[in-house]
N, C-alpha and C. Protein backbone atom coordinates (compact mmCIF):
# COMPACT_ATOMS: atom_id res chain seq x y z
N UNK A 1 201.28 -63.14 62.96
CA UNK A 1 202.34 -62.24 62.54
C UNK A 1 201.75 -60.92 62.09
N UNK A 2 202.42 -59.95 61.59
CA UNK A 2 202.42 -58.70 61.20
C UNK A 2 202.54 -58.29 59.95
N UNK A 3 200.92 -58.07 59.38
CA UNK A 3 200.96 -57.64 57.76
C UNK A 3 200.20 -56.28 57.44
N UNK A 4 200.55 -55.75 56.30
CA UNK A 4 199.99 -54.65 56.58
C UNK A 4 198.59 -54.95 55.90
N UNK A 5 197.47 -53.60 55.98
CA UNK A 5 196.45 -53.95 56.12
C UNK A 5 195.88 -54.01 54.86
N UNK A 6 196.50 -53.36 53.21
CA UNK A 6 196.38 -54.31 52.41
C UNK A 6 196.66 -55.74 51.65
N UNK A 7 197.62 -56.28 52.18
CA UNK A 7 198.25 -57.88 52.45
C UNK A 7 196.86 -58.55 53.44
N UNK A 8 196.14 -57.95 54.38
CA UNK A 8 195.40 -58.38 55.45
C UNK A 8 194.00 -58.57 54.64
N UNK A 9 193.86 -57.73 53.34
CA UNK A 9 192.80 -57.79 52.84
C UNK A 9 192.82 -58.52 51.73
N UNK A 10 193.62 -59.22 51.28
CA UNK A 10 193.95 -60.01 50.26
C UNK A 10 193.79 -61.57 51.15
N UNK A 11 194.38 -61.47 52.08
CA UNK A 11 194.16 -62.77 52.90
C UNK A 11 192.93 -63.30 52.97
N UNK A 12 192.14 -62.24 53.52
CA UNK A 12 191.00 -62.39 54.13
C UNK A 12 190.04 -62.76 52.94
N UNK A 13 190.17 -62.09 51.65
CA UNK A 13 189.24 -62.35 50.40
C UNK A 13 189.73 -64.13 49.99
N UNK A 14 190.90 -64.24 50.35
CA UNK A 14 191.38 -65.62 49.77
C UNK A 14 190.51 -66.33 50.70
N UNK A 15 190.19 -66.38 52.08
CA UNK A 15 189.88 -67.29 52.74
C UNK A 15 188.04 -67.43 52.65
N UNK A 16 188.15 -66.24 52.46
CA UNK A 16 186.21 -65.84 52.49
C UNK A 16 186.33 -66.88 51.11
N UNK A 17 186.88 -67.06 49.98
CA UNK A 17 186.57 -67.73 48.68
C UNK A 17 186.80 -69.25 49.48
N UNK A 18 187.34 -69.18 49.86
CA UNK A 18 188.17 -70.98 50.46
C UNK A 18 186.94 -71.62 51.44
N UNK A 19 186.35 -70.56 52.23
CA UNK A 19 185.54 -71.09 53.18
C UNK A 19 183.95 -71.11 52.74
N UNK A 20 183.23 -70.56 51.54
CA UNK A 20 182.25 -70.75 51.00
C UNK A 20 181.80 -71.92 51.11
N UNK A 21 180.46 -72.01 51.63
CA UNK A 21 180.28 -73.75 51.62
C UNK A 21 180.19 -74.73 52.39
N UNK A 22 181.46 -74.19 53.43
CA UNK A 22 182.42 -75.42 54.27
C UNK A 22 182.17 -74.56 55.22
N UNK A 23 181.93 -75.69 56.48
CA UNK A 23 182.60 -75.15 58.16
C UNK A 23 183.64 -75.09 58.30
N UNK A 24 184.29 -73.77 58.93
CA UNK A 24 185.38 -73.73 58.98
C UNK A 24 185.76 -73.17 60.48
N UNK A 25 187.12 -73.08 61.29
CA UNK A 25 187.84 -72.47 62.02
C UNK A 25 188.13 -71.71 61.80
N UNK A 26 187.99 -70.54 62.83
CA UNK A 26 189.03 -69.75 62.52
C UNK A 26 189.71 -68.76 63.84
N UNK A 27 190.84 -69.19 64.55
CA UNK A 27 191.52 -68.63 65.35
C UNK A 27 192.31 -67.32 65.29
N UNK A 28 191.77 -66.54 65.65
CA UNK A 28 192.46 -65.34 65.49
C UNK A 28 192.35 -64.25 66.82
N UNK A 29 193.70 -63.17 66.58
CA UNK A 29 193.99 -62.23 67.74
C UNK A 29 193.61 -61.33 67.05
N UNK A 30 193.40 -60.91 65.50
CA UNK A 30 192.64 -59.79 65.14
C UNK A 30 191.61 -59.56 64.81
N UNK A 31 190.80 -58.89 65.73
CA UNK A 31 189.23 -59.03 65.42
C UNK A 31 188.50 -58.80 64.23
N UNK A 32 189.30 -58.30 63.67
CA UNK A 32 188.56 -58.32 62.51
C UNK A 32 188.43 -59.31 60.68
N UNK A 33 189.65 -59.82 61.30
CA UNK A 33 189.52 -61.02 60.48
C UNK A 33 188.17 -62.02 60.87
N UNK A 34 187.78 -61.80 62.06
CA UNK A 34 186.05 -62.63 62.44
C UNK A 34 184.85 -62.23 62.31
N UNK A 35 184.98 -60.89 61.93
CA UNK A 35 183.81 -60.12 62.10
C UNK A 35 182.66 -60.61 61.12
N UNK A 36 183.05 -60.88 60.27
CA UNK A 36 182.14 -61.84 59.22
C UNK A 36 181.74 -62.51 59.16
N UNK A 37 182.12 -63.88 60.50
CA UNK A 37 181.73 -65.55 60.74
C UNK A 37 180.32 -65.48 60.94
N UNK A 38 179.44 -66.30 60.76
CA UNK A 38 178.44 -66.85 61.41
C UNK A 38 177.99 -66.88 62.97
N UNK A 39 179.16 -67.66 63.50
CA UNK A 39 179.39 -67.79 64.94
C UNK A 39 180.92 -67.47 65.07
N UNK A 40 180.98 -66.71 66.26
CA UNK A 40 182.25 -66.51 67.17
C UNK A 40 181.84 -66.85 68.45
N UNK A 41 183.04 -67.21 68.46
CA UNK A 41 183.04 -67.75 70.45
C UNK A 41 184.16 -66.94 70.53
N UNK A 42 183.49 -66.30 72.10
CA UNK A 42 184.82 -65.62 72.98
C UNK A 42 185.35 -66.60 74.26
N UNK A 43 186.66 -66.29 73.94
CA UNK A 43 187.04 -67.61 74.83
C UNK A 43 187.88 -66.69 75.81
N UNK A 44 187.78 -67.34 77.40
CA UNK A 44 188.57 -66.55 78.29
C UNK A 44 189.28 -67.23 79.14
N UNK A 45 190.47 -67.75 79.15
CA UNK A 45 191.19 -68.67 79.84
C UNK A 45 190.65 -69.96 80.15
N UNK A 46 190.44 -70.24 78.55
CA UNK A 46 189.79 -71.46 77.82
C UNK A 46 188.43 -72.00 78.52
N UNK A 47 187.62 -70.85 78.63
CA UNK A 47 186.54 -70.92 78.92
C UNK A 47 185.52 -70.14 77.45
N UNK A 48 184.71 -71.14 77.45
CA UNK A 48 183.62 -70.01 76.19
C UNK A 48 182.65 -69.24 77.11
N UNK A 49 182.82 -67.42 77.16
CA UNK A 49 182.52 -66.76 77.74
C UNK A 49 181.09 -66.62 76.96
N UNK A 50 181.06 -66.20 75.89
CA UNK A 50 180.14 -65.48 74.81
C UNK A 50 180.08 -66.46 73.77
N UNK A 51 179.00 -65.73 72.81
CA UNK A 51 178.93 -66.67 71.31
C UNK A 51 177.80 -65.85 70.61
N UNK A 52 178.06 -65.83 69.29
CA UNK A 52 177.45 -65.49 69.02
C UNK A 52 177.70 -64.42 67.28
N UNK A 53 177.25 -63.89 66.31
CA UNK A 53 177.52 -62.99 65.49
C UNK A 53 178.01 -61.59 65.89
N UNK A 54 178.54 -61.14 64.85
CA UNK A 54 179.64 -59.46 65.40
C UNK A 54 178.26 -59.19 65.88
N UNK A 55 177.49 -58.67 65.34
CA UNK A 55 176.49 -57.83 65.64
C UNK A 55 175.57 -58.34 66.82
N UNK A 56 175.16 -59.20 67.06
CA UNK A 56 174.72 -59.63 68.57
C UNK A 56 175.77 -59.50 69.97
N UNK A 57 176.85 -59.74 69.55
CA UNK A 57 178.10 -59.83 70.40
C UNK A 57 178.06 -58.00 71.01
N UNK A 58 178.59 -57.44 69.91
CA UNK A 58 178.58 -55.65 70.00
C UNK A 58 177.46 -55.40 70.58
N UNK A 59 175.81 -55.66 70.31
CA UNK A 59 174.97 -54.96 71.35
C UNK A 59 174.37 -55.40 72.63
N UNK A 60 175.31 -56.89 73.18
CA UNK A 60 174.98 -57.25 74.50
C UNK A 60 176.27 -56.01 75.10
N UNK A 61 177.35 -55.94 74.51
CA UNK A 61 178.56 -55.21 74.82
C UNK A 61 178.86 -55.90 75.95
N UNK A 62 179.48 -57.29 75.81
CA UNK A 62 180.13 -58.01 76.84
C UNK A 62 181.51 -58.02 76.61
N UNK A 63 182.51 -59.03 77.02
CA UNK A 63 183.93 -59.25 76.90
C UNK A 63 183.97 -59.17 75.12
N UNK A 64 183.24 -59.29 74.48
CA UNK A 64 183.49 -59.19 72.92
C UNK A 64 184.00 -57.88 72.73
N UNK A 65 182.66 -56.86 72.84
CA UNK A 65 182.08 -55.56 72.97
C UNK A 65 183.72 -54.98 73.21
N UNK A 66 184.11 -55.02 74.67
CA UNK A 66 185.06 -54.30 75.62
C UNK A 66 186.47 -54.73 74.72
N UNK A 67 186.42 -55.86 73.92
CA UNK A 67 187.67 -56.44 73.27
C UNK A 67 187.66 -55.29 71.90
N UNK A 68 186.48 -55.06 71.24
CA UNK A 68 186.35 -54.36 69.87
C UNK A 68 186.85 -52.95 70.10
N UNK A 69 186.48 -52.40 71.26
CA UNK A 69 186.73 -50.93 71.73
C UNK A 69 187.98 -50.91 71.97
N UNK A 70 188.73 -52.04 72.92
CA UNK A 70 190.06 -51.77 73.10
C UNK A 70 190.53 -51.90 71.96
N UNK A 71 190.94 -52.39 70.88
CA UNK A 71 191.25 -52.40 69.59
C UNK A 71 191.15 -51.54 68.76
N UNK A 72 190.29 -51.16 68.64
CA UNK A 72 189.68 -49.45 68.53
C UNK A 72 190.67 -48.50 68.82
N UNK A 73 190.59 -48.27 69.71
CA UNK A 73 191.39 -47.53 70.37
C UNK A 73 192.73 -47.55 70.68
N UNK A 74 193.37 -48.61 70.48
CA UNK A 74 194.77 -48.76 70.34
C UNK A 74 195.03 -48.84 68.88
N UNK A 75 194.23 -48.83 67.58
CA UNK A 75 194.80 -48.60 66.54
C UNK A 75 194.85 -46.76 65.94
N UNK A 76 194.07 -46.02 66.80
CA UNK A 76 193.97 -44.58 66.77
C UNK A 76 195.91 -43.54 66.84
């Protein structure tokens, strides 16, 4: 759903406290609620394309990479 982006940052601190510790899931369409994980998997018509941390992901600049930019750029 649709929150604004200080509601988005209150979420996100609740869950970062919740997930300390523990393996956790986490499914999401906004990238940036992941950017923090350990591991992300990019999944592409339920295939795992990629894997890997924001920062490894961003400098192969694969389907992650091309996903962060479009996002980017449609929030401008």
């Amino acid at each position: 759903s649709s929150i604004d982006t200080r509601t988005e940052v209150l979420v996100q601190d609740a869950f970062a406290k919740l997930m300390k510790g523990r393996t956790s899931f986490i499914i999401a369409h906004r990238l940036s609620t992941i950017q923090d994980a350990d591991l992300i998997l990019v999944l592409v018509d339920g295939d795992i394309v990629e894997y890997g941390n924001h920062q490894d992901l961003m400098t192969r600049k694969g389907k992650y990479y091309q996903m962060q930019k479009a996002a980017a750029f449609s929030s401008e």
